[in-house]
Protein backbone atom coordinates (compact mmCIF):
# COMPACT_ATOMS: atom_id res chain seq x y z
CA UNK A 1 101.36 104.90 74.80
CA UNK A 2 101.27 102.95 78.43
CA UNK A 3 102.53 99.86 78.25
CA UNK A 4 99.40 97.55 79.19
CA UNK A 5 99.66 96.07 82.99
CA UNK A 6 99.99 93.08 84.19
CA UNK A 7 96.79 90.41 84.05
CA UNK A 8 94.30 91.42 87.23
CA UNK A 9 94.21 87.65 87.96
CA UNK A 10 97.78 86.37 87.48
CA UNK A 11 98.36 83.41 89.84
CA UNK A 12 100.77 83.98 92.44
CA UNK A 13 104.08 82.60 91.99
CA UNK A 14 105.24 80.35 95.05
CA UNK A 15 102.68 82.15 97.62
CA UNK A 16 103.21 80.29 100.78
CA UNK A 17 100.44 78.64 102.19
CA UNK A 18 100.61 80.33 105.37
CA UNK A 19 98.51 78.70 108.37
CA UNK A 20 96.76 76.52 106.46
CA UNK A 21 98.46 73.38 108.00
CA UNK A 22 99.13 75.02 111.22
CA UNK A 23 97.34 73.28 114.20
CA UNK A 24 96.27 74.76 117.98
CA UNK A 25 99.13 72.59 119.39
CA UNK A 26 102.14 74.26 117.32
CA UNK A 27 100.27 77.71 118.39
CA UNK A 28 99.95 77.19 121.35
CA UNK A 29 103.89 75.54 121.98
CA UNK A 30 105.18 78.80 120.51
CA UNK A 31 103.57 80.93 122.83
CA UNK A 32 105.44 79.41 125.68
CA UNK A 33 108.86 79.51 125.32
CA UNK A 34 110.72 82.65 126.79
CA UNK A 35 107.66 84.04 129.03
CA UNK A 36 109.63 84.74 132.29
CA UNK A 37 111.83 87.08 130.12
CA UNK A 38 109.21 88.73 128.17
CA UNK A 39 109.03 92.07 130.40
CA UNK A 40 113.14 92.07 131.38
CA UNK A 41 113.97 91.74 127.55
CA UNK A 42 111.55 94.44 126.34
CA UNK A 43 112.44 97.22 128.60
CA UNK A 44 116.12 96.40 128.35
CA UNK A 45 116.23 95.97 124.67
CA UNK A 46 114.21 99.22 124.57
CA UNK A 47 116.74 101.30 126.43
CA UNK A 48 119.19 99.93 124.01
CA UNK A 49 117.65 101.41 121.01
CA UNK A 50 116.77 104.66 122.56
CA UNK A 51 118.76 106.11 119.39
CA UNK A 52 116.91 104.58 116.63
CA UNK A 53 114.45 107.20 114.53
CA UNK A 54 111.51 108.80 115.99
CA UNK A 55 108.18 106.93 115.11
CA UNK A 56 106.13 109.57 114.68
CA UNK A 57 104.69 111.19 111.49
CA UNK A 58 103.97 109.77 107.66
CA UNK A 59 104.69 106.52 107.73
CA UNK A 60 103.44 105.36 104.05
CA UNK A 61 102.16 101.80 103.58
CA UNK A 62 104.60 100.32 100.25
CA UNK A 63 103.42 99.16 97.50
CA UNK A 64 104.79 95.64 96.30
CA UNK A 65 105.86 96.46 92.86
CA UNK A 66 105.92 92.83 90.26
CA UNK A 67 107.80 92.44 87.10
CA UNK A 68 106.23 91.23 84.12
CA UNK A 69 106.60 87.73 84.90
CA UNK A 70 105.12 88.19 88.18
CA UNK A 71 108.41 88.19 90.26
CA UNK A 72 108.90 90.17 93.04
CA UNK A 73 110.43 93.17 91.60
CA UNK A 74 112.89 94.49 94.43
CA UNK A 75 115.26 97.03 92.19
CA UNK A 76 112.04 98.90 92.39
CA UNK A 77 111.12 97.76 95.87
CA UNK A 78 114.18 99.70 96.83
CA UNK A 79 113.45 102.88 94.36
CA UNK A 80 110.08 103.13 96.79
CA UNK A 81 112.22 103.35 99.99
CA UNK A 82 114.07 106.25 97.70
CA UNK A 83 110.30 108.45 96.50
CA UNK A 84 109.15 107.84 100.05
CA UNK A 85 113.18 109.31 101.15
CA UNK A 86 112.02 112.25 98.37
CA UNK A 87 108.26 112.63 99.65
CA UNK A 88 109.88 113.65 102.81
CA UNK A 89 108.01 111.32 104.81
CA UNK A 90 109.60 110.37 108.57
CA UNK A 91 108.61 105.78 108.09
CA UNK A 92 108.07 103.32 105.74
CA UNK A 93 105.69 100.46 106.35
CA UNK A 94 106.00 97.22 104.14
CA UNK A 95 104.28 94.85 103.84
CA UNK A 96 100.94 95.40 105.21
CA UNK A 97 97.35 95.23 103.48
CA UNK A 98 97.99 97.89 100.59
CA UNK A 99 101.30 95.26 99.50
CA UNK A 100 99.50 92.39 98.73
CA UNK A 101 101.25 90.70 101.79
CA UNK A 102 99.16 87.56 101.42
CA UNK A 103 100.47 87.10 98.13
CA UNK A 104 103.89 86.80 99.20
CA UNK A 105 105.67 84.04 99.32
CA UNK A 106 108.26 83.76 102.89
CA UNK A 107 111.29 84.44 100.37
CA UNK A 108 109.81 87.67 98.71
CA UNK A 109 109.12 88.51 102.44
CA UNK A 110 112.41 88.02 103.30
CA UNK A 111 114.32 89.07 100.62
CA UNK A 112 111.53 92.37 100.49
CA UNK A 113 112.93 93.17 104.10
CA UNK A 114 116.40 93.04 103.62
CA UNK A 115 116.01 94.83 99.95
CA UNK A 116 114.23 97.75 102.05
CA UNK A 117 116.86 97.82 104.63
CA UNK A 118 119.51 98.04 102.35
CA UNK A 119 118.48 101.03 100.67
CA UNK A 120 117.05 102.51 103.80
CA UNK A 121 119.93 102.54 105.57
CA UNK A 122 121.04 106.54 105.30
CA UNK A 123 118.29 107.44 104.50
CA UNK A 124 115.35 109.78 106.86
CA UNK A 125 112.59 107.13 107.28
CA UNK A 126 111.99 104.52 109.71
CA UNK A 127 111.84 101.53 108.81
CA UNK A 128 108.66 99.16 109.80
CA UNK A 129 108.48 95.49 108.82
CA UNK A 130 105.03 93.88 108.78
CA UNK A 131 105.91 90.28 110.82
CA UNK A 132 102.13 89.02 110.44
CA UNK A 133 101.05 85.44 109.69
CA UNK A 134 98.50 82.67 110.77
CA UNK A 135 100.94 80.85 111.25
CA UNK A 136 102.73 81.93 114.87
CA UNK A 137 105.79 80.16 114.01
CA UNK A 138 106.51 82.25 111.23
CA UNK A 139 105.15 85.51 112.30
CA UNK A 140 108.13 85.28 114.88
CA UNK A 141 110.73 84.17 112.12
CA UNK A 142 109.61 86.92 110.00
CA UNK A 143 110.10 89.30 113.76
CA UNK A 144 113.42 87.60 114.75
CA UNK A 145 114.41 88.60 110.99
CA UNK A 146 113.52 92.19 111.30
CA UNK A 147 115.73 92.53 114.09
CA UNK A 148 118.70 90.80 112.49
CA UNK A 149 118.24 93.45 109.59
CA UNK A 150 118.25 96.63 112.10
CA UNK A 151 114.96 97.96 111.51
CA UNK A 152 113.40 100.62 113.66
CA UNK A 153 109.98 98.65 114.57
CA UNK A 154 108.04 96.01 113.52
CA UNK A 155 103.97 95.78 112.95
CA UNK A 156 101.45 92.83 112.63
CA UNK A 157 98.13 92.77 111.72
CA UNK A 158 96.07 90.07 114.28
CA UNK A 159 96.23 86.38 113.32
CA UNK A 160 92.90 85.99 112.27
CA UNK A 161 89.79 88.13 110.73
CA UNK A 162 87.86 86.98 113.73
CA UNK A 163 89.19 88.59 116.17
CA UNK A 164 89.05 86.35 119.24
CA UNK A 165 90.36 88.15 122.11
CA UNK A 166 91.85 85.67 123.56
CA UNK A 167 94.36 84.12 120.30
CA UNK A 168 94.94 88.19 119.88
CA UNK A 169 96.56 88.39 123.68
CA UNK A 170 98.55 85.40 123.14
CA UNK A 171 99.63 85.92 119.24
CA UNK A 172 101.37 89.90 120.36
CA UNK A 173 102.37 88.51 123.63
CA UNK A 174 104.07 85.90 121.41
CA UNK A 175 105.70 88.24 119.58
CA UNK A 176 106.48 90.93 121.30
CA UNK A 177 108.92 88.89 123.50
CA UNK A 178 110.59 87.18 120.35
CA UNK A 179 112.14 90.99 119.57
CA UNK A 180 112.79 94.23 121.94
CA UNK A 181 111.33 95.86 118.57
CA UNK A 182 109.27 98.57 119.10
CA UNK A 183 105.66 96.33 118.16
CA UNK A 184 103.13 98.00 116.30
CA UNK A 185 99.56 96.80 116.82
CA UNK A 186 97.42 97.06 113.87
CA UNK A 187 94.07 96.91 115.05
CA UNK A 188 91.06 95.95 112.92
CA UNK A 189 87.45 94.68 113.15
CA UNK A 190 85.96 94.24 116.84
CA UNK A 191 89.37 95.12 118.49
CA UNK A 192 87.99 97.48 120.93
CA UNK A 193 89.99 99.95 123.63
CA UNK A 194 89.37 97.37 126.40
CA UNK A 195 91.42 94.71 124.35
CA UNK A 196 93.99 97.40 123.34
CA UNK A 197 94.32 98.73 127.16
CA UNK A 198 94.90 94.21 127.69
CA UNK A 199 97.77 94.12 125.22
CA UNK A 200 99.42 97.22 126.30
CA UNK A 201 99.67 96.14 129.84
CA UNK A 202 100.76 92.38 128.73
CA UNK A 203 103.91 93.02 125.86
CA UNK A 204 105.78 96.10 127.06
CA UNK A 205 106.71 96.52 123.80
CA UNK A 206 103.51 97.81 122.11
CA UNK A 207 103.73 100.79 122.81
CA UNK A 208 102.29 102.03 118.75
CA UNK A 209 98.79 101.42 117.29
CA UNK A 210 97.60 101.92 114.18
CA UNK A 211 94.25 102.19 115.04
CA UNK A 212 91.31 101.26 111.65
CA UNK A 213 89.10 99.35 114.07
CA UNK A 214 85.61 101.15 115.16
CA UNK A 215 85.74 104.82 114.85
CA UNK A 216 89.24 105.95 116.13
CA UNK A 217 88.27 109.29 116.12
CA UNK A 218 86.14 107.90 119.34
CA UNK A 219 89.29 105.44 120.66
CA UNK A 220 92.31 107.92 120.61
CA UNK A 221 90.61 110.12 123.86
CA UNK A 222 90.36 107.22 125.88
CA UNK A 223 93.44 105.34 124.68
CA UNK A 224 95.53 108.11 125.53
CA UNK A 225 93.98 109.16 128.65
CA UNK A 226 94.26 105.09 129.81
CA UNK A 227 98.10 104.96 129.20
CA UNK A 228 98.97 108.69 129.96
CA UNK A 229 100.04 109.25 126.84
CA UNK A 230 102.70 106.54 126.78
CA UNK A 231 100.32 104.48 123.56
CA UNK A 232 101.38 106.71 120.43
CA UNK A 233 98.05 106.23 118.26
CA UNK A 234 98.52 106.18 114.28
CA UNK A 235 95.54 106.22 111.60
CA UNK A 236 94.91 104.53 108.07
CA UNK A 237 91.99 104.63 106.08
CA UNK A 238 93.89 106.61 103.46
CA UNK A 239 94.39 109.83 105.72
CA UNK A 240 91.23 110.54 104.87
CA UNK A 241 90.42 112.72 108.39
CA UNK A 242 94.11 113.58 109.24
CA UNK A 243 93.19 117.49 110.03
CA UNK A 244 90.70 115.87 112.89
CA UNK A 245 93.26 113.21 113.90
CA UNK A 246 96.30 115.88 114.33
CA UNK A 247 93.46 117.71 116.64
CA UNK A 248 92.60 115.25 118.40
CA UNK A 249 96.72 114.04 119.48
CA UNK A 250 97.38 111.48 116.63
CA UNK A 251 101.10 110.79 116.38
CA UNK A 252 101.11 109.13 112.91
CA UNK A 253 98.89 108.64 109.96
CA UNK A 254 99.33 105.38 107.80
CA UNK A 255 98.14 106.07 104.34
CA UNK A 256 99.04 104.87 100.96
CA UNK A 257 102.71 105.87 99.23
CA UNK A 258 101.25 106.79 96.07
CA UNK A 259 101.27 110.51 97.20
CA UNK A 260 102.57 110.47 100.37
CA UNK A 261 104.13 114.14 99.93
CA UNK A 262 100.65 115.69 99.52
CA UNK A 263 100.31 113.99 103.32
CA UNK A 264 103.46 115.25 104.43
CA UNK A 265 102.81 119.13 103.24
CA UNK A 266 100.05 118.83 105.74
CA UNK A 267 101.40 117.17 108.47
CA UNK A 268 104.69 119.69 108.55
CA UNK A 269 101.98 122.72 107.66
CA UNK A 270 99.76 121.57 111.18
CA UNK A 271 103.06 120.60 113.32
CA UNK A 272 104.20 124.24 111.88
CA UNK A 273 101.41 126.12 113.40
CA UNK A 274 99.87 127.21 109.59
CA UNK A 275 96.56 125.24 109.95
CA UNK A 276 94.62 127.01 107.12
CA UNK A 277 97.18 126.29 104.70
CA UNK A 278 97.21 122.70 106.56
CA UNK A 279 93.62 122.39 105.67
CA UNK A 280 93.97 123.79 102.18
CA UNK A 281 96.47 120.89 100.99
CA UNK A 282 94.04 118.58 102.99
CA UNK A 283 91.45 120.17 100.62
CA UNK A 284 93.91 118.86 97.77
CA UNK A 285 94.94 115.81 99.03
CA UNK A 286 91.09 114.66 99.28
CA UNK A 287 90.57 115.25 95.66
CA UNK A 288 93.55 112.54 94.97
CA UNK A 289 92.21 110.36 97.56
CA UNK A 290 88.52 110.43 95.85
CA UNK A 291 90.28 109.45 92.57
CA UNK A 292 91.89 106.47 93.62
CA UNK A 293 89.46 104.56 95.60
CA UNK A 294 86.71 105.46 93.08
CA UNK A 295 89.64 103.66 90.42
CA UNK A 296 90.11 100.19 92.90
CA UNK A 297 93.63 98.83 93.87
CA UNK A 298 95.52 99.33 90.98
CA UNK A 299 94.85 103.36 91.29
CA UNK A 300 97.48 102.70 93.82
CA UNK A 301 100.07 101.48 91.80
CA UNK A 302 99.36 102.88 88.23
CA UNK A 303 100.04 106.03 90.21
CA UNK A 304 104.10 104.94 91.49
CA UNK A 305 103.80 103.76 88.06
CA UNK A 306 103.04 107.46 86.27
CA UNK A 307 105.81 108.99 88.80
CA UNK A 308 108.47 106.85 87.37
CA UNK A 309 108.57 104.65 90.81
CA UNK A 310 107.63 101.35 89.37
CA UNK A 311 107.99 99.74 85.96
CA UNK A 312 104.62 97.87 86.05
CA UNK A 313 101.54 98.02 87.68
CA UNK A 314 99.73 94.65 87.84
CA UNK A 315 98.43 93.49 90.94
CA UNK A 316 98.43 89.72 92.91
CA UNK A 317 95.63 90.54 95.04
CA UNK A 318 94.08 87.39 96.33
CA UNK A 319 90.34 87.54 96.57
CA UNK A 320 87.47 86.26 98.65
CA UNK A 321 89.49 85.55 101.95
CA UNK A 322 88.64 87.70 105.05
CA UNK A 323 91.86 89.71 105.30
CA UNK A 324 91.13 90.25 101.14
CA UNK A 325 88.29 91.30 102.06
CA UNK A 326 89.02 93.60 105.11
CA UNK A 327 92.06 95.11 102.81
CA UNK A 328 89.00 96.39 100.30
CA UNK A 329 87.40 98.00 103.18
CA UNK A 330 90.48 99.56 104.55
CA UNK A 331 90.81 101.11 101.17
CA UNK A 332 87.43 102.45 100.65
CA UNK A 333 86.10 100.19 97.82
CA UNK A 334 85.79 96.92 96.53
CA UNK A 335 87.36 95.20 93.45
CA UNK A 336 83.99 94.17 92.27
CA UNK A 337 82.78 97.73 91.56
CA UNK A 338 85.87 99.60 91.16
CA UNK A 339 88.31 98.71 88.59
CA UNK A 340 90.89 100.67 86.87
CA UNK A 341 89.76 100.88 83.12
CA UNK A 342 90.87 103.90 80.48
CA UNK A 343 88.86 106.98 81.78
CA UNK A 344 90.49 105.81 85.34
CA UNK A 345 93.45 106.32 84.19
CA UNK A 346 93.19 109.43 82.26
CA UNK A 347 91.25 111.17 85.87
CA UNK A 348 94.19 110.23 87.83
CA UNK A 349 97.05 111.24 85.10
CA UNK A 350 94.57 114.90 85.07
CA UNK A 351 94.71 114.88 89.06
CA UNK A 352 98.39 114.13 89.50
CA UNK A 353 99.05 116.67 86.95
CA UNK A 354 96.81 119.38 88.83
CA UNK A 355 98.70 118.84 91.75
CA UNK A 356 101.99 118.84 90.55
CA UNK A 357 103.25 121.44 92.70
CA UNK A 358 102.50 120.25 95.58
CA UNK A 359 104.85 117.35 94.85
CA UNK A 360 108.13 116.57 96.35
CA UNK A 361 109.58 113.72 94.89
């Protein structure tokens, strides 16, 4: 007998209330210190960590795993860093949409980081800390942080849901010069290849995308002919089309950890040269990636949860705010009409069973 979850609407404990006080004036007196440096720093700091992991590959977006009590549970935090370490994937990616990073409070962010690093350390994946927040003052805390721990790169999501071009340029070029991290950009909503093509030339640090905005089938051609080849484009969206993207010159795929071996059988099959059997565990990897959207958000977890990675699988998941609501699209399916009820769980317990030996970790 499972152990019933966590409540679906348990308050948050300490959340921050990120950018809710935060005014034009603060935003805008962050973006200027440190300008004149911004392009010296980047390429120098760069050069410096020329050793550091590739960034290229699986890179899994982490779960946030919570405790019964709603506490940030970072034992198993850390036994995530280990499955993904087992899954064979080449990054990590925490937190970002699929971890519930609104919910967090700036301690569980922090503490998160270092709790990731720690166990990280010897191990084969990069690590990527997401550094986004409304407010600009503490997206580049959460940045200066990173760096302090020794991760491989950093990644932020823009500052807003609207997408105004203009706060985007400012918010990365912000950033990027706080750190000579290597900057992910993840771009989402109207963030289009002549805004991308903006920021690469303005924060010589972004030189990685992950690309969910438009179709990015379409983008990656243009993106990489634009930068000759010097933008290394990365998917989400589950992996859902990662035989086209691999075709078409992705260097990454973002998708959820619940399974991220399945992902990496077919990336190493492709990179390999055995593209039918590629396709074939794509084949198999679909049928997993049907079940858990069709299930909602806590698919995700329940699934760490069946593979011994987590102890719990409640969710925080705030709802009804843009980024809430561009996290459900990014996942294929919204809370309202997919929930995780008995026969849920009994498809995916049948599915992960099925494809039990295809499993690494």
């Amino acid at each position: 007998m499972l152990p019933a979850p966590m409540s679906r609407d348990t308050t948050p404990v300490g959340t921050a209330q990120l950018g809710e006080g935060s005014s034009r004036r603060r935003f805008l007196r962050c973006l200027g210190g440190g300008a004149l440096g911004l392009a010296t720093r980047g390429r120098a700091l760069a050069a410096k960590r020329s050793g550091l992991k590739q960034l290229e590959g699986i890179f899994p977006i982490a779960e946030t795993p919570f405790t019964e009590s709603n506490k940030l549970d970072l034992e198993a935090l850390a036994e995530e860093v280990r499955f993904i370490d087992r899954c064979g994937a080449q990054g990590f990616v925490w937190p970002q949409m699929a971890s519930e990073w609104m919910t967090l409070s700036e301690a569980e962010r922090l503490e998160g980081a270092a709790a990731i690093v720690a166990a990280g350390q010897k191990l084969r994946p990069a690590i990527v800390i997401g550094v986004q927040s409304p407010d600009l003052a503490l997206a580049i805390q959460y940045a200066k942080h990173a760096e302090r721990l020794g991760v491989d790169a950093i990644i932020s999501l823009p500052p807003s849901e609207e997408n105004d071009p203009q706060t985007d340029l400012e918010y990365y070029k912000a950033i990027g010069r706080s750190t000579g991290l290597p900057l992910f950009v993840q771009a989402v909503g109207n963030m289009n290849v002549d805004l991308i093509m903006e920021l690469y030339k303005a924060v010589p640090t972004f030189r990685y995308l992950k690309d969910e905005a438009g179709n990015p089938l379409m983008s990656v051609g243009p993106l990489t002919e634009r930068t000759s080849g010097q933008l290394k484009v990365f998917s989400g969206n589950h992996g859902r089309d990662l035989i086209d993207e691999m075709r078409r010159g992705f260097r990454g795929s973002m998708p959820a950890a619940s399974f991220a071996d399945l992902y990496v059988h077919t990336w190493d099959l492709w990179h390999q040269g055995h593209r039918q059997e590629a396709m074939a565990m794509q084949a198999r990897t679909l049928l997993m990636i049907t079940e858990m959207v069709s299930h909602g958000f806590e698919a995700m977890k329940y699934l760490l949860y069946l593979r011994g990675v987590f102890k719990t699988y409640g969710v925080r998941q705030q709802q009804g705010s843009g980024f809430a609501l561009a996290a459900q699209a990014a996942r294929g399916s919204s809370d309202k009409e997919a929930y995780l009820d008995d026969d849920g769980k009994q498809a995916l317990r049948e599915t992960l069973d099925y494809l039990k030996p295809y499993l690494k970790a």
